[in-house]
Protein backbone atom coordinates (compact mmCIF):
# COMPACT_ATOMS: atom_id res chain seq x y z
CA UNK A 1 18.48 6.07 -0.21
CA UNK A 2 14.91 4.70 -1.29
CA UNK A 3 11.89 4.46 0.94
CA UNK A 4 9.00 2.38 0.00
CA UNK A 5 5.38 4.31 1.41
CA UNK A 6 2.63 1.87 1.31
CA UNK A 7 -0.85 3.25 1.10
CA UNK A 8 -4.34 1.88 1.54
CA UNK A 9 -7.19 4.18 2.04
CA UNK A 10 -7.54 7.74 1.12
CA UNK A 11 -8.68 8.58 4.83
CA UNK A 12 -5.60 7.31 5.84
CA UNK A 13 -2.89 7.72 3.05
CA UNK A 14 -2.26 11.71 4.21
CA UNK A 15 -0.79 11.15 7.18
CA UNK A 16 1.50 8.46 5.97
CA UNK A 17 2.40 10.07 2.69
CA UNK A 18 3.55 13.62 5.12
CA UNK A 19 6.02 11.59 6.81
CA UNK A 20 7.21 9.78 4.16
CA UNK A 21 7.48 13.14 2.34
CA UNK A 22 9.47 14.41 5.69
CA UNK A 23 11.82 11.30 5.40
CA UNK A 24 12.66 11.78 2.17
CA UNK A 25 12.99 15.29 2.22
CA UNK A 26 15.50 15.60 5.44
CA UNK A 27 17.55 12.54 3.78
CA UNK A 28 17.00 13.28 0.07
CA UNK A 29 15.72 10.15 -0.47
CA UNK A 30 13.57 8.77 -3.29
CA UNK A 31 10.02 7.69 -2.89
CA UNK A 32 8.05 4.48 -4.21
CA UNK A 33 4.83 5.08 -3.46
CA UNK A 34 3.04 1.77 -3.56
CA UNK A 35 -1.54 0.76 -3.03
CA UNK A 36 -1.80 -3.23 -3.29
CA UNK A 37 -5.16 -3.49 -4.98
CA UNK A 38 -6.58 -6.50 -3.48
CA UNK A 39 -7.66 -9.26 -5.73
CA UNK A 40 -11.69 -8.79 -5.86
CA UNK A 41 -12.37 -12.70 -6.25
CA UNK A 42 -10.13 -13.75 -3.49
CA UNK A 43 -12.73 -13.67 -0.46
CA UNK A 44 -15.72 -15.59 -3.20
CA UNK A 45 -14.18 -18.14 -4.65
CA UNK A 46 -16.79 -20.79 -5.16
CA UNK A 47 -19.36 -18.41 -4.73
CA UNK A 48 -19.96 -17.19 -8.07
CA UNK A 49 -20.15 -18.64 -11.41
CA UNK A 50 -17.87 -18.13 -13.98
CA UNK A 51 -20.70 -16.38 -16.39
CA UNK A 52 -21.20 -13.81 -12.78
CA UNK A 53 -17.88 -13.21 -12.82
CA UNK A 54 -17.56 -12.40 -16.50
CA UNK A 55 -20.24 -10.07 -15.88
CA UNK A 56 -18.75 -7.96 -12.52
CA UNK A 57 -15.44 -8.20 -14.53
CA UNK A 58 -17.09 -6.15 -17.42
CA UNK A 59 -18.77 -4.26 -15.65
CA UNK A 60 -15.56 -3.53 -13.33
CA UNK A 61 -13.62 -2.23 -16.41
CA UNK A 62 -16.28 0.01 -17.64
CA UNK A 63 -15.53 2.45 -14.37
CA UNK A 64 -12.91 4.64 -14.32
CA UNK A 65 -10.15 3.53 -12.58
CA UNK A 66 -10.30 5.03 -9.16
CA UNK A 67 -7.45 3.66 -7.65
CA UNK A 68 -4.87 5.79 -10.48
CA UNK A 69 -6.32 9.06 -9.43
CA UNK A 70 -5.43 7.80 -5.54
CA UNK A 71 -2.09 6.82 -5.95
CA UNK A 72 -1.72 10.37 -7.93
CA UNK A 73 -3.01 12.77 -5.34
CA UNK A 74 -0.24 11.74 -3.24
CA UNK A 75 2.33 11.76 -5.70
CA UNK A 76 1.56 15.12 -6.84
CA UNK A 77 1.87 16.27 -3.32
CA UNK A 78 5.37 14.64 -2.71
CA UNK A 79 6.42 16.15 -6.08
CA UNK A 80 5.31 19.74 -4.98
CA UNK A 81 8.09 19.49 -2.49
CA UNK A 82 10.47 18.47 -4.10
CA UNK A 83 10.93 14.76 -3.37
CA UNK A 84 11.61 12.08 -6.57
CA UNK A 85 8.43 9.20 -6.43
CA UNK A 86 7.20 7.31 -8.64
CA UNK A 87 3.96 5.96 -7.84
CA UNK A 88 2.82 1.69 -8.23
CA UNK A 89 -1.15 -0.24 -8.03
CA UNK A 90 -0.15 -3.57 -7.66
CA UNK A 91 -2.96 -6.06 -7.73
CA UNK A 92 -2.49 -8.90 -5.31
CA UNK A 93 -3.89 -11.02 -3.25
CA UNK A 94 -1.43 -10.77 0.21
CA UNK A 95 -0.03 -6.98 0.43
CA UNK A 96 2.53 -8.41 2.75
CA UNK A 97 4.04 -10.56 0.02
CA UNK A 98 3.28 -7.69 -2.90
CA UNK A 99 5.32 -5.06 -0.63
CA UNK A 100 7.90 -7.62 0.35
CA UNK A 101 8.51 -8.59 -2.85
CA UNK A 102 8.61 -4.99 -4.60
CA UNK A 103 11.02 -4.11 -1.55
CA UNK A 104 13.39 -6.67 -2.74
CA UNK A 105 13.40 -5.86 -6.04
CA UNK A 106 13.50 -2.48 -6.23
CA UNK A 107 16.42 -2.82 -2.99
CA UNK A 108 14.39 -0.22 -0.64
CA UNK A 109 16.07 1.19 2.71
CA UNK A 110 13.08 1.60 4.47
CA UNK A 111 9.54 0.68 4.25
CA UNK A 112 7.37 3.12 6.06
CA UNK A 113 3.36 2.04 6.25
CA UNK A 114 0.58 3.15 8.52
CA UNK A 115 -1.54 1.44 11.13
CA UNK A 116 -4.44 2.12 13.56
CA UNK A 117 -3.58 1.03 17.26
CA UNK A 118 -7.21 0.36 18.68
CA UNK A 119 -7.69 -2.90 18.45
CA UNK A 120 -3.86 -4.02 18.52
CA UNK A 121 -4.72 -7.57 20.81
CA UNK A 122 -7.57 -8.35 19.13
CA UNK A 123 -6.05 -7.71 15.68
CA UNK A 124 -2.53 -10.04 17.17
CA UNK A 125 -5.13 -12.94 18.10
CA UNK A 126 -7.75 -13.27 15.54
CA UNK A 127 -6.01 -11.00 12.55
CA UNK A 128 -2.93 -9.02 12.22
CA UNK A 129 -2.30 -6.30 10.84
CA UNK A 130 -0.31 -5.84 7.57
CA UNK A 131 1.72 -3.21 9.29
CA UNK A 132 2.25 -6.37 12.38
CA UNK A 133 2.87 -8.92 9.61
CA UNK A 134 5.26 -6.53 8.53
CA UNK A 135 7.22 -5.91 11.18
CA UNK A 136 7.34 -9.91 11.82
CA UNK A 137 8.40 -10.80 8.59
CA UNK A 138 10.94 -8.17 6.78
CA UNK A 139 14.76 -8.04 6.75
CA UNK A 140 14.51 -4.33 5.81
CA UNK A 141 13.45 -1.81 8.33
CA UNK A 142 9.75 -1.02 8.81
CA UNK A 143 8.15 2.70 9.80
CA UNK A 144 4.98 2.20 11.11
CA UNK A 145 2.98 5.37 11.61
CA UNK A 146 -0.16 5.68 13.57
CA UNK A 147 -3.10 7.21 11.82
């Protein structure tokens, strides 16, 4: 069995990573542990010349890279008890697309991903949620934990 564990925010990615863990654990599963970087030009496009841009993109690559050391916390955890993971940053633009994708490829038997249930109508109206765009959209089952 393979589960797929999406992660997005540190604050967040504990209690999703535990119950992955769990899963995997209890089933002897193995573990992709997957953060979709988003794209940082997708929500300025048009906004910035190309010599700006240059610039950030510099800039950008100077700092260390942040989102490695996130993925590896939880990794390091899951590995402490035992389960198999390997760990994925995935730039992309759409994290539904970017997890449905990997899913497929890598053949997955579960995709387990968190979400926050406050503003669940609003979010169905105006926004949803990856974890509701998710559930909508995937031929493979879907987990969704609430922080």
């Amino acid at each position: 069995m393979k589960i797929l564990v999406c992660i997005s925010t540190a604050e967040h990615a504990a209690k999703v990573v535990e119950f992955g863990c769990r899963l995997a654990t209890e089933s002897a599963a193995q573990v992709l542990l997957l953060h979709v970087k988003p794209n940082p030009w997708k929500h300025c496009k048009g906004y910035l010349e190309d010599v700006e841009r240059k610039q950030i993109d510099e800039d950008l690559s100077c700092l260390p890279d942040d989102l490695e050391q996130f993925v590896a916390e939880p990794r390091r955890a899951m590995e402490d008890e035992g389960v198999a993971v390997n760990a994925v940053v995935i730039e992309s633009d759409d994290p539904v697309d970017c997890i449905l994708l990997l899913a497929e490829e890598e053949e997955v038997d579960l995709i387990v991903v968190g979400a926050a249930g406050r503003h669940f109508f609003m979010e169905r109206l105006f926004q949803p949620s990856v974890a509701a765009r998710l559930l909508k959209r995937s031929k493979r089952p879907v987990l969704v934990v609430p922080y």
